[in-house]
Protein backbone atom coordinates (compact mmCIF):
# COMPACT_ATOMS: atom_id res chain seq x y z
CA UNK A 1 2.42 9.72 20.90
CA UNK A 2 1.66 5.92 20.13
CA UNK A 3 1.75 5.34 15.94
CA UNK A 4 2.03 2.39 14.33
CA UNK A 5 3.34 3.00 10.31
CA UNK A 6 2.97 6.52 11.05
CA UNK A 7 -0.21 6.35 12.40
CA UNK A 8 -1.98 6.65 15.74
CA UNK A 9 -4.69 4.18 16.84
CA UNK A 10 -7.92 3.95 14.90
CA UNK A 11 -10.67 5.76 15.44
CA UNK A 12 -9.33 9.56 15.08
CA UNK A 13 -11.04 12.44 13.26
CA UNK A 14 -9.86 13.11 9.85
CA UNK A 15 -7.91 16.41 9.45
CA UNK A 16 -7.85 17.22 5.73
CA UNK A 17 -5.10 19.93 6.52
CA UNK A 18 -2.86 18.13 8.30
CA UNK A 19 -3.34 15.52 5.31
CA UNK A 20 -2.32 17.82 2.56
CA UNK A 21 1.00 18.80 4.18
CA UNK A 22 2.11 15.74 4.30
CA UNK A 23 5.22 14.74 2.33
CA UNK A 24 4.06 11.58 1.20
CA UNK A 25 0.43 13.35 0.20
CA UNK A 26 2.66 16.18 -1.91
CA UNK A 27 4.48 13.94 -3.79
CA UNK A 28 1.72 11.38 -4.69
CA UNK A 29 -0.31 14.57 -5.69
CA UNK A 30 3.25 15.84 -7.70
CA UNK A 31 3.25 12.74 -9.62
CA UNK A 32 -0.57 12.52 -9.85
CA UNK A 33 0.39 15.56 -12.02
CA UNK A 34 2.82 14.66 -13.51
CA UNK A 35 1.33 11.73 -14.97
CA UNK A 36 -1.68 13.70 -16.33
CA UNK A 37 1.14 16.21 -18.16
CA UNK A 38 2.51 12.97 -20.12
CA UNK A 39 -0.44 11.52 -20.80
CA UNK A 40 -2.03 14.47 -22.66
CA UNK A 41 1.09 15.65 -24.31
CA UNK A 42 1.15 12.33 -25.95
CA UNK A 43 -2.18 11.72 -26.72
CA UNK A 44 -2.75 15.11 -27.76
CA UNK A 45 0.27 16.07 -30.11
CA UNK A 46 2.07 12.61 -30.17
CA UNK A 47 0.75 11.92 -33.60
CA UNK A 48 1.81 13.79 -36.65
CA UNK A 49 2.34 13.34 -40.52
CA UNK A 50 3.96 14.65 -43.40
CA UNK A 51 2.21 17.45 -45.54
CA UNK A 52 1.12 14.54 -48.13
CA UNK A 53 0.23 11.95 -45.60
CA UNK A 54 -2.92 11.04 -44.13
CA UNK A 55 -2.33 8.82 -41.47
CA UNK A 56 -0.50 10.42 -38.69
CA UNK A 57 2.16 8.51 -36.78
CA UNK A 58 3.64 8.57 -33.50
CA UNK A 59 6.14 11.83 -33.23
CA UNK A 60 9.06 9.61 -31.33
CA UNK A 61 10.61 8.22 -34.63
CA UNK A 62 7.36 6.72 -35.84
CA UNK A 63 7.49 4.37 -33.20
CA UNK A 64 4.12 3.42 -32.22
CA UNK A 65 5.63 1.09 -29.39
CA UNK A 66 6.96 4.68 -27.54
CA UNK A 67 3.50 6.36 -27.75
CA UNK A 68 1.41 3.33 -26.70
CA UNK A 69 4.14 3.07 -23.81
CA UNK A 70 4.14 6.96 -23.05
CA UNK A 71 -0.63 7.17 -23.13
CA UNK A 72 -0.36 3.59 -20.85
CA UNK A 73 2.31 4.62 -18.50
CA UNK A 74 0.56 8.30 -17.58
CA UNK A 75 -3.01 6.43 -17.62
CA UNK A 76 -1.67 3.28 -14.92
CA UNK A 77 0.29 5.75 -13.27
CA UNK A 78 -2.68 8.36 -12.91
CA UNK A 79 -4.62 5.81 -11.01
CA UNK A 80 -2.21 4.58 -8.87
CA UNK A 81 -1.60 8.08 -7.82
CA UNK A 82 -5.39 7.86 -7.04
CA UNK A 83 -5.33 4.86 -5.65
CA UNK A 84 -2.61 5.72 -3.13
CA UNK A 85 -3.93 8.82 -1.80
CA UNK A 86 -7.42 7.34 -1.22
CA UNK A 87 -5.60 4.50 0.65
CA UNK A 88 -3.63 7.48 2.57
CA UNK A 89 -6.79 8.73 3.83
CA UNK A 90 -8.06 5.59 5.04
CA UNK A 91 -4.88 4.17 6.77
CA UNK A 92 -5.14 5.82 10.17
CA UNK A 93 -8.71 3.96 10.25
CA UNK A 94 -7.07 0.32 10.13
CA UNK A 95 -6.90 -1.16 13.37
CA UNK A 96 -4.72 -4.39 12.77
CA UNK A 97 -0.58 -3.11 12.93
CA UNK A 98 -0.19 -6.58 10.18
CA UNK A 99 -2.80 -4.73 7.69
CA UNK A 100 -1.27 -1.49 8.25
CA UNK A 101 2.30 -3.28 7.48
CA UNK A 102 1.33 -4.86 4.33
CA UNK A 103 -0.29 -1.58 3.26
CA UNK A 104 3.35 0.38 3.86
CA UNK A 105 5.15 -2.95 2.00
CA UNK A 106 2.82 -2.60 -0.83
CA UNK A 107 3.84 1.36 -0.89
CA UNK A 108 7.23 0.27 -0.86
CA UNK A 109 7.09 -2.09 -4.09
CA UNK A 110 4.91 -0.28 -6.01
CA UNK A 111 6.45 2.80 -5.87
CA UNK A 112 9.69 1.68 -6.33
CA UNK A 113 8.33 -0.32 -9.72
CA UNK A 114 7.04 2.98 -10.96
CA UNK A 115 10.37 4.91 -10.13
CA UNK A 116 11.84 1.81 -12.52
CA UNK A 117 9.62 2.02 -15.26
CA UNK A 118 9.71 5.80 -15.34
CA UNK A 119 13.08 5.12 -15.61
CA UNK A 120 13.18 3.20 -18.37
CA UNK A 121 10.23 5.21 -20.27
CA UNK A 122 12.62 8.14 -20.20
CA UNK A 123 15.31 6.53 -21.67
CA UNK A 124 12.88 5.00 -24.39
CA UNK A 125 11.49 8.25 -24.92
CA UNK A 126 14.62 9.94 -25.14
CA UNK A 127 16.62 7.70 -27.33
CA UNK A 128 13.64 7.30 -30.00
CA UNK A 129 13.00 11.19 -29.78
CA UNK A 130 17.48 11.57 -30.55
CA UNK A 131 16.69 9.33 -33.73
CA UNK A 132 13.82 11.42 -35.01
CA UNK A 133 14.38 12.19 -38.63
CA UNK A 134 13.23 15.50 -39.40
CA UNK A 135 11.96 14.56 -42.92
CA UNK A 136 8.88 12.81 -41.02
CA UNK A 137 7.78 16.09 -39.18
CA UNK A 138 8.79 18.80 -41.48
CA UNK A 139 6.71 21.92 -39.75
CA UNK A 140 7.83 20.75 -35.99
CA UNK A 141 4.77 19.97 -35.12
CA UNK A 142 4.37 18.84 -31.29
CA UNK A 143 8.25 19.32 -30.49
CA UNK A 144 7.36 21.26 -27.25
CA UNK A 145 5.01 18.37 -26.06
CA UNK A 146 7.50 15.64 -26.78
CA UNK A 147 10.64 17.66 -25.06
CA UNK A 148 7.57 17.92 -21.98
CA UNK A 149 6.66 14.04 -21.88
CA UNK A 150 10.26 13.34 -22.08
CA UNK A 151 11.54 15.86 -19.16
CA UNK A 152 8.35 15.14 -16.82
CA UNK A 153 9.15 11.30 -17.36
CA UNK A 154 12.62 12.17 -16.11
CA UNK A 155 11.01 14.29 -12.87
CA UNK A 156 8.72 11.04 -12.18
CA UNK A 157 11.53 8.35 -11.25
CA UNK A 158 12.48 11.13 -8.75
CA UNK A 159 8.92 11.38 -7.26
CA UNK A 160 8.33 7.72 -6.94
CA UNK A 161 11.70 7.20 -5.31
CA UNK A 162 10.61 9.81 -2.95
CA UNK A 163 7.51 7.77 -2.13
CA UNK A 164 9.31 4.67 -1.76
CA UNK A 165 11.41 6.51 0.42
CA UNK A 166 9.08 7.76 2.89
CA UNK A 167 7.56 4.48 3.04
CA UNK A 168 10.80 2.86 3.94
CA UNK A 169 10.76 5.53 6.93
CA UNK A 170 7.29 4.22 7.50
CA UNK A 171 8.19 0.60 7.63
CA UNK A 172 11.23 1.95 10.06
CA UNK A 173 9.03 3.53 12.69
CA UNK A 174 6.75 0.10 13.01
CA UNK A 175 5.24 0.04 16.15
CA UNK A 176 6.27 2.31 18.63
CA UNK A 177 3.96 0.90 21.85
CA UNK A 178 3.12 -2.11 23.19
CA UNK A 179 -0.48 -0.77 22.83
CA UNK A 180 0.30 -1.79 18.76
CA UNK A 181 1.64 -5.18 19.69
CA UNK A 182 1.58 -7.20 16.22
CA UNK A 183 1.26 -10.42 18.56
CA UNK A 184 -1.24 -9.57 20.99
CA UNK A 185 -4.64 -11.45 20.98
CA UNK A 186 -7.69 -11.11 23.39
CA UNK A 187 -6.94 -13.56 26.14
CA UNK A 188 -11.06 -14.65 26.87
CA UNK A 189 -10.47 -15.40 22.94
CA UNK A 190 -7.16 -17.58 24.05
CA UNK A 191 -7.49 -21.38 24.95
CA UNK A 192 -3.57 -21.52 26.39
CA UNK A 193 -4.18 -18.81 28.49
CA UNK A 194 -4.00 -18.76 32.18
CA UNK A 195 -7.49 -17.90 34.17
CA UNK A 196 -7.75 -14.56 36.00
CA UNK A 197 -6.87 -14.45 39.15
CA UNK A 198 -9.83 -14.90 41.50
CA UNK A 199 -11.73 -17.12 39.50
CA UNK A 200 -12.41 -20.64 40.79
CA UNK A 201 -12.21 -24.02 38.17
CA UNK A 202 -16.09 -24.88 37.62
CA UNK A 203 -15.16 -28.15 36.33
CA UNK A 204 -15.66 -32.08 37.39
CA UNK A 205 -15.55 -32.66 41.12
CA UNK A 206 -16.95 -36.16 41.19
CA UNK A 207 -15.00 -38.20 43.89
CA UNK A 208 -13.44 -35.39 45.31
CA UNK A 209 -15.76 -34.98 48.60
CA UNK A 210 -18.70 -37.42 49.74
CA UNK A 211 -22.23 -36.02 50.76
CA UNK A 212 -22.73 -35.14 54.10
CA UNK A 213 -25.29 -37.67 54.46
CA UNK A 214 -23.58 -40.76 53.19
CA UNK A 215 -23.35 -43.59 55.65
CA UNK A 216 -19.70 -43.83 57.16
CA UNK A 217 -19.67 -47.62 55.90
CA UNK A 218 -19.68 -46.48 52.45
CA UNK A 219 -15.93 -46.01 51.74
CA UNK A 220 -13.63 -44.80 48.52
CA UNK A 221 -15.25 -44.29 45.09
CA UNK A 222 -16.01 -47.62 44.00
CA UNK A 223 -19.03 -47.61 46.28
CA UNK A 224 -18.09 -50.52 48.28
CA UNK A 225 -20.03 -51.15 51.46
CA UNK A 226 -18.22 -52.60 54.35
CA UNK A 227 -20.38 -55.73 55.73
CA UNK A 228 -20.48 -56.78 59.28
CA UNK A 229 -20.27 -60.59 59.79
């Protein structure tokens, strides 16, 4: 079957079931979760205090830095998750094989900048979480829902790398037919192109044959007359 990125040509029916069983379509969904687990667990029970405080403060060593990175990471990620999968569902409708590359390119980069600053949110996460001092959350309050933004940070770099994966295989297949040629172009739509065959040039044809009805004294293309003395 001719695909190009993974695709066949534009134009087919959309078949939601075939969608969903898709790898890519899993794991986007996967992290779409994911995402959605950190953010609330953060901005839900991220924020504690002490029995004779007021003001609550962020549960990962009072580091509000961790928190605001923790709420904008799930949010950004959340949306590119949604982003992605609405793009998914509208890929086998582009036409041009150069649209549908830059499409698989842009899969490429952005996942693997999510699998990178999953990466490094986990670690962040982690380390302020180790340096905790138990003095600032005396009745272990939201424990469970740091230990669960921490481990489903950790299960994220492994679901974007999966993505950029697949997209890599993507950007691997290319074009497999002529039919997807990323240098064709419409040849009525091509100036250097040769005319059909069995078409005749229409152009100028001035001094090429003289009218049947010219006087034989009338010679060449200059119009000179021959004169008899």
């Amino acid at each position: 079957m001719d695909q190009a990125y993974g695709a066949g040509k534009a134009g087919g029916a959309f078949d939601p079931l075939a969608f969903f069983q898709q790898p890519q379509t899993i794991l986007r969904l996967v992290s779409w979760i994911f995402s959605i687990v950190i953010f609330g667990c953060i901005a839900n029970e991220g924020y504690v205090n002490r029995p004779d405080e007021v003001e609550e403060f962020c549960i990962f060593n009072r580091n509000q830095n961790a928190c605001n990175y923790g709420v904008a990471m799930g949010s950004l990620a959340f949306l590119s998750c949604a982003a992605f999968l609405a793009l998914d569902i509208y890929f086998p409708q582009i036409s041009g094989v150069k649209d549908r590359k830059k499409v698989v390119l842009a899969d490429i980069g952005i996942s693997a900048f999510w699998s990178f600053m999953w990466f490094v949110g986990f670690c962040f996460l982690t380390n302020q979480w180790q340096v905790a001092k138990p003095e600032d959350n005396p009745l272990n309050e939201g424990g469970d829902a740091a230990r669960a933004a921490i481990t489903f940070s950790f299960f994220s770099i492994f679901t974007w790398v999966g993505q950029a994966f697949l997209a890599f295989q993507r950007y691997k297949l290319g074009a497999s037919s002529s039919l997807f040629s990323q240098d064709y172009a419409d040849p009525s739509q091509d100036p250097t192109a040769a005319p059909p065959a069995g078409s005749e040039y229409t152009g100028y044809t001035g001094d090429m044959e003289a009218p049947a009805n010219m006087d034989s004294s009338y010679y060449g293309s200059a119009g000179y007359q021959n004169q008899d003395y």
